[in-house]
C-alpha atoms as a PDB file:
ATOM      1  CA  UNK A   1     103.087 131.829  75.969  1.00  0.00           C
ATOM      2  CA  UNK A   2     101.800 128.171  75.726  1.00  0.00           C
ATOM      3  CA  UNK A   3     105.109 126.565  76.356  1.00  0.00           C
ATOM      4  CA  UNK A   4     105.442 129.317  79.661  1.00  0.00           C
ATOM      5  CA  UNK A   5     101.705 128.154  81.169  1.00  0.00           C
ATOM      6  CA  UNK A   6     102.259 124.563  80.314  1.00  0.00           C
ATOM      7  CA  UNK A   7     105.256 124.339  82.936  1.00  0.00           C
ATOM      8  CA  UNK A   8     103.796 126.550  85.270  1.00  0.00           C
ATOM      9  CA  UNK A   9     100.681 124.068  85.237  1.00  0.00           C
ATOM     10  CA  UNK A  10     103.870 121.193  85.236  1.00  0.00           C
ATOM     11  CA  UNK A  11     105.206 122.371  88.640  1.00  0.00           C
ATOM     12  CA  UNK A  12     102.060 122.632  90.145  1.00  0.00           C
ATOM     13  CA  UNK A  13     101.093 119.298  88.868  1.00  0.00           C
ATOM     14  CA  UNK A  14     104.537 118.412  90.558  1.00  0.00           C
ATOM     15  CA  UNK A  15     103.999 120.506  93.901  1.00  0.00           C
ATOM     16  CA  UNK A  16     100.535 118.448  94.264  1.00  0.00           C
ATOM     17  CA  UNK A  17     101.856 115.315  93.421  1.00  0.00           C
ATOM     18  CA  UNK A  18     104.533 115.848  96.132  1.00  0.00           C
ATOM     19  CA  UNK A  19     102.236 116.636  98.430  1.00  0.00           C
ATOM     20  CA  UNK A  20      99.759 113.841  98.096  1.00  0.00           C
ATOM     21  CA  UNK A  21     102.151 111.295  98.157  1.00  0.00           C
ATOM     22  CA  UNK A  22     103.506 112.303 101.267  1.00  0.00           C
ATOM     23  CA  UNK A  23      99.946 112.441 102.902  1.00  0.00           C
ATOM     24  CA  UNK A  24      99.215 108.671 101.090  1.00  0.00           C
ATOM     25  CA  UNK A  25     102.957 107.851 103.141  1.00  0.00           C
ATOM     26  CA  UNK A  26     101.389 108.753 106.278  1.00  0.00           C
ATOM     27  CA  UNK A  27      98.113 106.776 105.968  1.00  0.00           C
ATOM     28  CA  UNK A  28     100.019 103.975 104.190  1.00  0.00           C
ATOM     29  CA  UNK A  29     102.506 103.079 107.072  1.00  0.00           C
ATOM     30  CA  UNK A  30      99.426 102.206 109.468  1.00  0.00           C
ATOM     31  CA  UNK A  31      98.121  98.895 106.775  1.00  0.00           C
ATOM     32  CA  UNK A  32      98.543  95.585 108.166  1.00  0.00           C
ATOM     33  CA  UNK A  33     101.278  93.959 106.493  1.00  0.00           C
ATOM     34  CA  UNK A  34      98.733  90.873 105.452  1.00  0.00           C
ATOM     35  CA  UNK A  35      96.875  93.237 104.019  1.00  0.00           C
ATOM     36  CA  UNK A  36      99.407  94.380 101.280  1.00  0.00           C
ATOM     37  CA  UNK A  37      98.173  93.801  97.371  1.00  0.00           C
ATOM     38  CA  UNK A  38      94.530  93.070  97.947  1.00  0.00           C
ATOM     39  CA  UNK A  39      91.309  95.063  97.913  1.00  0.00           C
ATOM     40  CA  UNK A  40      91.795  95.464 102.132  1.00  0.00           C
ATOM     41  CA  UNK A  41      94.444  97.424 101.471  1.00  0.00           C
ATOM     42  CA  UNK A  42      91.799  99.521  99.815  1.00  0.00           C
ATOM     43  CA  UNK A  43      89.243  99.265 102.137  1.00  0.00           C
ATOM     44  CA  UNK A  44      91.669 100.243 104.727  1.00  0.00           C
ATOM     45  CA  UNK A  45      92.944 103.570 103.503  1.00  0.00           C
ATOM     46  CA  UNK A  46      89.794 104.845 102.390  1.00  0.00           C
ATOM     47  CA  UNK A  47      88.562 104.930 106.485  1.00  0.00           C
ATOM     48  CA  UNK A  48      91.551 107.285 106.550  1.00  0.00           C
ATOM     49  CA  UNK A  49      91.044 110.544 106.251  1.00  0.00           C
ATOM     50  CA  UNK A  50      94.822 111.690 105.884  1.00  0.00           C
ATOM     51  CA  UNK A  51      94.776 109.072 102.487  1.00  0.00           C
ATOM     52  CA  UNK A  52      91.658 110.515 101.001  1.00  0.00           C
ATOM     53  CA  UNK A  53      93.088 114.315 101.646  1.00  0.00           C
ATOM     54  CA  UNK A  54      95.697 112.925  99.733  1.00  0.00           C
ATOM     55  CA  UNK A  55      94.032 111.581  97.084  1.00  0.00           C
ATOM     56  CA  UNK A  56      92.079 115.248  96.600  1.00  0.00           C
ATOM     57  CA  UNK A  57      95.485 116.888  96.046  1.00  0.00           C
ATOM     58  CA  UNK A  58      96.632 114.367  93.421  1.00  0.00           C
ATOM     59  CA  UNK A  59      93.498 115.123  91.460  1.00  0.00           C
ATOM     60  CA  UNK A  60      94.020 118.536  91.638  1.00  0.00           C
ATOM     61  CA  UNK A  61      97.572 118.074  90.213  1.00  0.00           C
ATOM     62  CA  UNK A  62      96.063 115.537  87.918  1.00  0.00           C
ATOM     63  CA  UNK A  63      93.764 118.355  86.166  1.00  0.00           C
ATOM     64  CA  UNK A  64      96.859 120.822  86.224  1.00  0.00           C
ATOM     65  CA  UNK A  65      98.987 117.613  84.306  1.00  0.00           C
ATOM     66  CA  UNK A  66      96.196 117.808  81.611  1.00  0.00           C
ATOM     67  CA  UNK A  67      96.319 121.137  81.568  1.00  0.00           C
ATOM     68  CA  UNK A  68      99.993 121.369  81.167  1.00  0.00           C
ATOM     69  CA  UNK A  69     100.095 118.226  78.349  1.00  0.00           C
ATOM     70  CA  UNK A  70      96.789 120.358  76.566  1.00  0.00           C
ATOM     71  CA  UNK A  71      99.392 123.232  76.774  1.00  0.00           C
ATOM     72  CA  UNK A  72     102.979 121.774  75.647  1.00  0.00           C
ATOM     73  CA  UNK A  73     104.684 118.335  74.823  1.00  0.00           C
ATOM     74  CA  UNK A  74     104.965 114.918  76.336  1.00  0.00           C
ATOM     75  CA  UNK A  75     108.315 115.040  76.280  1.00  0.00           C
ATOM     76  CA  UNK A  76     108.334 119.114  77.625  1.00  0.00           C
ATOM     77  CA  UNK A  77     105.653 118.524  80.632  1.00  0.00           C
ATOM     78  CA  UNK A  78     106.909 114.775  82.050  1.00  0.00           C
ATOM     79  CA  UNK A  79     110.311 115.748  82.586  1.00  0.00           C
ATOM     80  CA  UNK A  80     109.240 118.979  84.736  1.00  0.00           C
ATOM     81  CA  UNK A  81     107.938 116.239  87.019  1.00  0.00           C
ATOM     82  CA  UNK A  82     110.800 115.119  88.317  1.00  0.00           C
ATOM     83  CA  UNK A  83     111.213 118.001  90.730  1.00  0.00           C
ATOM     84  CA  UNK A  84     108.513 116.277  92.449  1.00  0.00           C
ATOM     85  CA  UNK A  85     111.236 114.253  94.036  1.00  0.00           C
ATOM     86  CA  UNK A  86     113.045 117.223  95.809  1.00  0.00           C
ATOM     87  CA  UNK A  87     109.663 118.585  96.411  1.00  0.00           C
ATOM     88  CA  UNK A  88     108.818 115.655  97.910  1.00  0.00           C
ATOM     89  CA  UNK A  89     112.028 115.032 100.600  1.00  0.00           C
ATOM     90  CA  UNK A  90     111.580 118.974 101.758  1.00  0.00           C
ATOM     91  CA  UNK A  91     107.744 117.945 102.191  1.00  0.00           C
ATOM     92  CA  UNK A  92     108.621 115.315 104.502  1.00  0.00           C
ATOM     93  CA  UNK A  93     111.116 117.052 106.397  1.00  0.00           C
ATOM     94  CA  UNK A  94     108.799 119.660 107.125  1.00  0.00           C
ATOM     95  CA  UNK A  95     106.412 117.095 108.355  1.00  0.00           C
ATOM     96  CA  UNK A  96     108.930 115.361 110.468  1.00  0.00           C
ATOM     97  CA  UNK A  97     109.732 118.836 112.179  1.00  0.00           C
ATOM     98  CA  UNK A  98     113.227 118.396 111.337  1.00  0.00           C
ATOM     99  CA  UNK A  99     115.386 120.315 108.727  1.00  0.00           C
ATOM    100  CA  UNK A 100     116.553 118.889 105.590  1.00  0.00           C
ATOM    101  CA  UNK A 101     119.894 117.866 105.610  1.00  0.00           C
ATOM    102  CA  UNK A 102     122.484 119.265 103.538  1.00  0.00           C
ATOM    103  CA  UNK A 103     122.990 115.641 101.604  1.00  0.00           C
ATOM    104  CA  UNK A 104     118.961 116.799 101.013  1.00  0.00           C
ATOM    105  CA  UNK A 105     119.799 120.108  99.745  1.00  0.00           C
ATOM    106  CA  UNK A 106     122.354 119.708  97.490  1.00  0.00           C
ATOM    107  CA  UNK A 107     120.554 116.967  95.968  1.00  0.00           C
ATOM    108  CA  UNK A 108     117.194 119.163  95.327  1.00  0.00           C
ATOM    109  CA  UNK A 109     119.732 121.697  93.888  1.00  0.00           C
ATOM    110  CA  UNK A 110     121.131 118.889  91.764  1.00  0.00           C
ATOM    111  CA  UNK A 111     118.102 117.822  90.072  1.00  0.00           C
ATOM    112  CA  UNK A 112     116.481 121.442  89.713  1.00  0.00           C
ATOM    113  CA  UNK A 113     119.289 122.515  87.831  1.00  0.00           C
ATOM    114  CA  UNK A 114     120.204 120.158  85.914  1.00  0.00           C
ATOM    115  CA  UNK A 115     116.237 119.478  84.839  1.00  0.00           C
ATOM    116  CA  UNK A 116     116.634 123.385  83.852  1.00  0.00           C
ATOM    117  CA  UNK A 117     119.889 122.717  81.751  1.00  0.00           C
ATOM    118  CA  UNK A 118     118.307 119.920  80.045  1.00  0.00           C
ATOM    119  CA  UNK A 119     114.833 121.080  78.813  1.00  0.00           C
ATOM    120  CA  UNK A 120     116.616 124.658  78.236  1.00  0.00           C
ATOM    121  CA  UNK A 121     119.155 122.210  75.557  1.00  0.00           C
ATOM    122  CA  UNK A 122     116.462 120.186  74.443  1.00  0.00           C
ATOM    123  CA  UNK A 123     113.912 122.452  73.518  1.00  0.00           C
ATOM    124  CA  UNK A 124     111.070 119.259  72.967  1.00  0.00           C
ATOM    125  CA  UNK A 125     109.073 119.874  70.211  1.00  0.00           C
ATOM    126  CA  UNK A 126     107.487 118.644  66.802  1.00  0.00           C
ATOM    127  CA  UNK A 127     105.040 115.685  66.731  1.00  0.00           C
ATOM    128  CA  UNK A 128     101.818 114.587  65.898  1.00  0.00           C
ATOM    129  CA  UNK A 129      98.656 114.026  67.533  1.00  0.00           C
ATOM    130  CA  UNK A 130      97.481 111.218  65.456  1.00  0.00           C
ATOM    131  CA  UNK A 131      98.452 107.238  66.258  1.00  0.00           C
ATOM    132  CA  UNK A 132      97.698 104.408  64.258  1.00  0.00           C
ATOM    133  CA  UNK A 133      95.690 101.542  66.109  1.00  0.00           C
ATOM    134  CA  UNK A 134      98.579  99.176  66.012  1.00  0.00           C
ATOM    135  CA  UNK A 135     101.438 101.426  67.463  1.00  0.00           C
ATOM    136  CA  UNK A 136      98.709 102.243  70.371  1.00  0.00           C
ATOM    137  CA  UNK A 137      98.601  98.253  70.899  1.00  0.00           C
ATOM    138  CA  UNK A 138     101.796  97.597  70.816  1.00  0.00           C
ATOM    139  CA  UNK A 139     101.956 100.487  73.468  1.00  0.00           C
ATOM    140  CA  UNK A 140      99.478  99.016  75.517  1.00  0.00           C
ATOM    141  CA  UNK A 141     101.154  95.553  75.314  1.00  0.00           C
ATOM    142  CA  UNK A 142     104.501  96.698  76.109  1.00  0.00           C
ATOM    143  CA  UNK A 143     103.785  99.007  79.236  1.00  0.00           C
ATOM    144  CA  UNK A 144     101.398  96.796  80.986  1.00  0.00           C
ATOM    145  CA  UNK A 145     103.894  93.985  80.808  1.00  0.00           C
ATOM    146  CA  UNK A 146     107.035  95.869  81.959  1.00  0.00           C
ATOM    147  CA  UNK A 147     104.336  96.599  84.944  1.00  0.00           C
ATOM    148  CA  UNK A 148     103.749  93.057  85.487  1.00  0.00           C
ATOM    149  CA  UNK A 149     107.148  92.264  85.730  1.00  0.00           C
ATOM    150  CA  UNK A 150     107.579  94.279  88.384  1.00  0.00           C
ATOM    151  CA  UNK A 151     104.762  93.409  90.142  1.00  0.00           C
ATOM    152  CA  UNK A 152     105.459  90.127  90.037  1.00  0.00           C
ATOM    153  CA  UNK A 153     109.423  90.051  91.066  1.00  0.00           C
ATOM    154  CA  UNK A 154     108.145  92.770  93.677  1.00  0.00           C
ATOM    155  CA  UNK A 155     105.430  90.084  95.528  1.00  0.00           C
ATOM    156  CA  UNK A 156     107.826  87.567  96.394  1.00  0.00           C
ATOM    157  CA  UNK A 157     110.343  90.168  98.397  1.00  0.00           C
ATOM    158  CA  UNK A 158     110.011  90.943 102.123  1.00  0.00           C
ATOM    159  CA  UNK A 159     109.227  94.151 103.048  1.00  0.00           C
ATOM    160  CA  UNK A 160     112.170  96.821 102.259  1.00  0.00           C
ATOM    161  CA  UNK A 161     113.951  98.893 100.112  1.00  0.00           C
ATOM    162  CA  UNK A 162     114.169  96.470  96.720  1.00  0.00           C
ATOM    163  CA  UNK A 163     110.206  95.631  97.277  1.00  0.00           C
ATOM    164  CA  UNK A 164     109.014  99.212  97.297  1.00  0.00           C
ATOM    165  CA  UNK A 165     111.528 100.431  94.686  1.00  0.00           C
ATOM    166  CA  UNK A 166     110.076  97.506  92.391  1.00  0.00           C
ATOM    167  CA  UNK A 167     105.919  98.495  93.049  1.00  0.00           C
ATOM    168  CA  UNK A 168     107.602 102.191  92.856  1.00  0.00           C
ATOM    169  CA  UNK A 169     108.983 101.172  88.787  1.00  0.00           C
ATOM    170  CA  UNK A 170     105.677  99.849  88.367  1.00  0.00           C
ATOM    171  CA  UNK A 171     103.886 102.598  89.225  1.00  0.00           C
ATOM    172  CA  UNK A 172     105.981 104.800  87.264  1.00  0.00           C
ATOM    173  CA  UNK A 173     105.287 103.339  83.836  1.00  0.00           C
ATOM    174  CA  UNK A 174     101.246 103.415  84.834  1.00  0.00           C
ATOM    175  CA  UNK A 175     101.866 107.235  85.276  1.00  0.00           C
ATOM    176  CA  UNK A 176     103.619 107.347  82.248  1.00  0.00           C
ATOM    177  CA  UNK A 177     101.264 105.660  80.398  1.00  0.00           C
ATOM    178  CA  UNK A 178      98.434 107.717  82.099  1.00  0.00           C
ATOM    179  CA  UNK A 179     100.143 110.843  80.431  1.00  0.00           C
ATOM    180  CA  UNK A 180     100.512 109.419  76.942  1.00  0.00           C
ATOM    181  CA  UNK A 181      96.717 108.468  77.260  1.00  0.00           C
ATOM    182  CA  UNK A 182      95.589 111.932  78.721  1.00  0.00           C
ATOM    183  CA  UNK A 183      97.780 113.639  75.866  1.00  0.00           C
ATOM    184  CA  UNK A 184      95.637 112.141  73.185  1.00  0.00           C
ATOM    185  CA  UNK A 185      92.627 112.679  75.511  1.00  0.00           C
ATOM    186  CA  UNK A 186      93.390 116.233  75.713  1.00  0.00           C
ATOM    187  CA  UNK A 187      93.655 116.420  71.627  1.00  0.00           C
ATOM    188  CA  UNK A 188      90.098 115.332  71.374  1.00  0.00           C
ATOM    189  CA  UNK A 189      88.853 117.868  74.168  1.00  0.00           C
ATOM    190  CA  UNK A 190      90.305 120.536  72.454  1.00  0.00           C
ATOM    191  CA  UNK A 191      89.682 119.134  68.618  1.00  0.00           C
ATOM    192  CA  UNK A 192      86.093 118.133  69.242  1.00  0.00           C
ATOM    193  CA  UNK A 193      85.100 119.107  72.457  1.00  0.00           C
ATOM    194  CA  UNK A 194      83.319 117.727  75.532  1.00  0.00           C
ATOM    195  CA  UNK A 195      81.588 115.355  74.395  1.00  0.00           C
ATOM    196  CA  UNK A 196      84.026 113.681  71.957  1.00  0.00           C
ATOM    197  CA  UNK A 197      86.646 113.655  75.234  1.00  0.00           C
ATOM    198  CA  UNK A 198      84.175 111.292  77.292  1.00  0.00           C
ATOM    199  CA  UNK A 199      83.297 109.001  74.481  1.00  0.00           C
ATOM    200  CA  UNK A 200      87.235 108.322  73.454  1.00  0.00           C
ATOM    201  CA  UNK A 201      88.124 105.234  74.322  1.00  0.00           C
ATOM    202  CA  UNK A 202      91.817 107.440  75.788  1.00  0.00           C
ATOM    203  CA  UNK A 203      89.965 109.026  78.249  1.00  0.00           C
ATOM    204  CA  UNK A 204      88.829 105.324  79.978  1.00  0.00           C
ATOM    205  CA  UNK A 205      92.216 104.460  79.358  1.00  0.00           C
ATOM    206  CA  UNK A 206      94.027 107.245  81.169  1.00  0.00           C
ATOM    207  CA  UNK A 207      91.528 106.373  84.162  1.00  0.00           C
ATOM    208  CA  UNK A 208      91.954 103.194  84.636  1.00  0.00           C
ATOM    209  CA  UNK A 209      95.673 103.234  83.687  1.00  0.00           C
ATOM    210  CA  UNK A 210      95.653 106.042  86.668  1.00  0.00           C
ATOM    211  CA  UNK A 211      93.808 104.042  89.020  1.00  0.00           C
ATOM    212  CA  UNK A 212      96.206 100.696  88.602  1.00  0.00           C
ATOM    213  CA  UNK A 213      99.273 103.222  88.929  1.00  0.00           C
ATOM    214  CA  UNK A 214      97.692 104.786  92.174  1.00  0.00           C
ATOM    215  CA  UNK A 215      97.308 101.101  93.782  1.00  0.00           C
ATOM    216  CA  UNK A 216     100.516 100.060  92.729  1.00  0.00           C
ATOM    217  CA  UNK A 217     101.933 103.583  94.456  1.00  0.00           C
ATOM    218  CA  UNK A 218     100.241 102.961  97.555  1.00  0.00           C
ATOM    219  CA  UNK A 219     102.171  99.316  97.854  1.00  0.00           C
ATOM    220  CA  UNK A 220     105.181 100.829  97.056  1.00  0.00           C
ATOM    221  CA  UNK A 221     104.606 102.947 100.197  1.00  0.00           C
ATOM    222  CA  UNK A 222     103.366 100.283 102.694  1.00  0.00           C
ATOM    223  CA  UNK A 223     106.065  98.207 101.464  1.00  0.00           C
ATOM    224  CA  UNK A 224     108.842 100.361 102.795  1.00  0.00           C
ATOM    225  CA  UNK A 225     110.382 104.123 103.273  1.00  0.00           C
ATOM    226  CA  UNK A 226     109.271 106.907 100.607  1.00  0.00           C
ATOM    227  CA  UNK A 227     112.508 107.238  99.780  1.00  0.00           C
ATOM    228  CA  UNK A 228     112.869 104.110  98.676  1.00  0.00           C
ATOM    229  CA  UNK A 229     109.952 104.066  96.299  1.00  0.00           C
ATOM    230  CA  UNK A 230     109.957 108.356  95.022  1.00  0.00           C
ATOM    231  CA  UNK A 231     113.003 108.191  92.989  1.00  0.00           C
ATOM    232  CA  UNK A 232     111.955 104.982  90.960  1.00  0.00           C
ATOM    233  CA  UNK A 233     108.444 106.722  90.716  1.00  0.00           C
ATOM    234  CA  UNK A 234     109.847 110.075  90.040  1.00  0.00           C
ATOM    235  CA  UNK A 235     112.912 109.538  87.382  1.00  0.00           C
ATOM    236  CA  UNK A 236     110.939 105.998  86.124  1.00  0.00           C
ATOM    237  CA  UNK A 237     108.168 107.962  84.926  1.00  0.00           C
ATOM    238  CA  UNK A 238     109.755 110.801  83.212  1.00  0.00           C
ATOM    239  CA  UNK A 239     112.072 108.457  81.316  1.00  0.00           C
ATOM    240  CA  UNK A 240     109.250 106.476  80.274  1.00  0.00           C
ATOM    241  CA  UNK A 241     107.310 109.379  79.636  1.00  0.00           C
ATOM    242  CA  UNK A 242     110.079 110.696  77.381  1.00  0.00           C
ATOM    243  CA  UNK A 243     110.377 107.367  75.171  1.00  0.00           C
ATOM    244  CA  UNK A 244     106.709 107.127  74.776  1.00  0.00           C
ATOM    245  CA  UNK A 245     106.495 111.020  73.305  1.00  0.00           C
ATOM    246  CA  UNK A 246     108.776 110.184  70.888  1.00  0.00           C
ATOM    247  CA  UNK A 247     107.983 106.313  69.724  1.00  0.00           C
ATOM    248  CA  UNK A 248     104.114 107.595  70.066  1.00  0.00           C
ATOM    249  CA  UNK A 249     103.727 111.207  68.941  1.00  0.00           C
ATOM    250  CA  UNK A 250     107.042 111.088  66.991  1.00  0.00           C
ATOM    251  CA  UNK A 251     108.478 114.063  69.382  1.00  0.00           C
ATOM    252  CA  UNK A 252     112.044 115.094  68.649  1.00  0.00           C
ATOM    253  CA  UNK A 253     114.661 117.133  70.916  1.00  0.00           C
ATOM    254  CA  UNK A 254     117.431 118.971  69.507  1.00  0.00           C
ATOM    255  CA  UNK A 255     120.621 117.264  68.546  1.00  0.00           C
ATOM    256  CA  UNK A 256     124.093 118.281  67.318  1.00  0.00           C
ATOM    257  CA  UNK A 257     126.261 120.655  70.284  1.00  0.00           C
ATOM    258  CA  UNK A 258     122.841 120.538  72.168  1.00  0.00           C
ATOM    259  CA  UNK A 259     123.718 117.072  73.351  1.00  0.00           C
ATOM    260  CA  UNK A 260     126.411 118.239  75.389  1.00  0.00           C
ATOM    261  CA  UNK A 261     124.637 120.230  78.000  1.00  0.00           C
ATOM    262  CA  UNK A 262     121.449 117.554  77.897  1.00  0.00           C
ATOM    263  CA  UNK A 263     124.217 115.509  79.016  1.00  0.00           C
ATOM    264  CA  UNK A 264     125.299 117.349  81.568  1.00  0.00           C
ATOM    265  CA  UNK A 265     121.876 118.064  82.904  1.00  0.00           C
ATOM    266  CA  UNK A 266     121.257 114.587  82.765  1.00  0.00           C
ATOM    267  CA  UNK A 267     124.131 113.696  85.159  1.00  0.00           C
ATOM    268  CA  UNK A 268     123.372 116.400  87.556  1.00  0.00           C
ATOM    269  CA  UNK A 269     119.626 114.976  87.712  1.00  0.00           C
ATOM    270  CA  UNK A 270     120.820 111.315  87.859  1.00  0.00           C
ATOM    271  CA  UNK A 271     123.443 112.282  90.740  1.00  0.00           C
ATOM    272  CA  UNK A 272     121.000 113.918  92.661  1.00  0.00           C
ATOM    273  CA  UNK A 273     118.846 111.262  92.468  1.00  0.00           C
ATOM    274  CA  UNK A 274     121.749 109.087  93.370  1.00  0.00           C
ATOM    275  CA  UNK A 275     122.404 111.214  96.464  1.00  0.00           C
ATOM    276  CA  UNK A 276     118.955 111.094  97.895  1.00  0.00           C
ATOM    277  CA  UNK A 277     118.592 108.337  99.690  1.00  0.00           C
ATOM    278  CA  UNK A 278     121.294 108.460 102.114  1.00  0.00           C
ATOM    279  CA  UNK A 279     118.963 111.594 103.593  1.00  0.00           C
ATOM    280  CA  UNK A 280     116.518 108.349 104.171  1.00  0.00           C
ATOM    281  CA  UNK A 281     118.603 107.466 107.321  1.00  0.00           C
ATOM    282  CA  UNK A 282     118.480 110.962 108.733  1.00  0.00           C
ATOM    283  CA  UNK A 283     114.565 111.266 108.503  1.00  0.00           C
ATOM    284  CA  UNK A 284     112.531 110.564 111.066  1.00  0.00           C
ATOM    285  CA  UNK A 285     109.352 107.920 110.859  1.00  0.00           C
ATOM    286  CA  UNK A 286     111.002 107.295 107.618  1.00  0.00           C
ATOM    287  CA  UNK A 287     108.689 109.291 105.621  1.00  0.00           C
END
């Protein structure tokens, strides 16, 4: 029953996420290009109201993603998350008052099915809720400079594709980071209650780990077409997600014959993923 109501609270978590991101699109394409990676950026989309609707429905997905990682697995709830992408495309179609295309559709199809086949194979389970200060450190150390690599080959690129796919891998190992935080967050909410959850040192982690990703997402998006930046965001942070749940918690999937259909999923999600971005050119405003 836990494993059912952690990815129903997963794919609402993804439904939001989808959602918000597509109203932060539409407030993002109006910032002054000078304005790109500094606090004005900031100042800017917080006088529009379309960004801070936005923001409300990726804290409401935000609570269902604790819920959901209080409920099952890193490596169970992250994954689930990549239907955001899909979600995300048939989001901005409908916004764009034009239908999806059927490059669109058989890519959503793609990468629902095959994230079915491969959590139905993989069956994530196992781990442990307690990690040693020095694997935590080296976690710390390890994400935060993959991000700053990518922030800093992303600043020197013109406005386009590669820039906002860059800022878009950026912000996908914040969120992943942000999960593996809120994980062991959750464990001391539901170990030692309330007050033991706002004194962990986790929970200011997860926030400000959140925050960074958020600003990071919102230059991905001024920086060029959501579909440019959602699949990096998307498949970046469930991979991620997946390696940290099992270097972190010591999560394990199931091996032997099970590999073979985990592979397959994998290719149909990868190929779907592959596929989305010729829909780019058939979306209007480039949403």
């Amino acid at each position: 029953m836990s494993a059912a109501l952690s990815v129903l609270f997963a794919l609402l978590a993804a439904v939001g996420n989808a959602s918000g991101t597509v109203l932060q699109r539409i407030a993002a394409v109006t910032v002054p290009h000078g304005d790109a990676f500094s606090v004005r950026l900031v100042g800017h989309l917080l006088r529009r109201p379309v960004w801070l609707a936005g923001i409300a429905v990726i804290v409401g997905a935000a609570a269902c993603q604790a819920l959901a990682l209080n409920l099952g697995s890193l490596s169970l709830v992250q994954p689930i998350l990549v239907i955001e992408l899909p979600f995300t495309l048939l989001i901005a179609a409908a916004h764009s008052r034009r239908p999806l295309p059927a490059a669109g559709w058989a890519a959503s199809v793609m990468v629902t099915v095959g994230l079915g086949i491969a959590l139905a194979a993989a069956a994530p389970s196992g781990g442990h809720s307690q990690v040693a200060g020095g694997l935590w450190a080296l976690t710390l150390v390890c994400t935060t400079g993959a991000m700053a690599v990518c922030v800093l080959a992303a600043l020197p690129r013109p406005r386009g594709r590669l820039r906002a796919a860059l800022f878009g891998s950026a912000s996908a190992i914040g969120y992943a980071l942000t999960a593996t935080l809120m994980t062991a967050a959750t464990d001391v909410f539901a170990r030692d209650g309330g007050a033991a959850f706002l004194t962990a040192w986790q929970f200011y982690g997860f926030v400000a780990s959140g925050a960074c990703a958020l600003f990071l997402l919102a230059n991905a998006m001024e920086s060029g077409p959501l579909i440019a930046s959602q699949p990096a965001v998307t498949l970046g942070e469930a991979l991620v997600s997946l390696a940290l749940g099992m270097l972190v918690y010591g999560e394990r999937a199931r091996t032997g014959w099970w590999l073979l259909p985990e592979a397959v999923g994998a290719v149909l999600v990868t190929w779907g993923v592959l596929i989305l971005p010729r829909v780019d050119t058939e979306t209007p405003r480039k949403l």
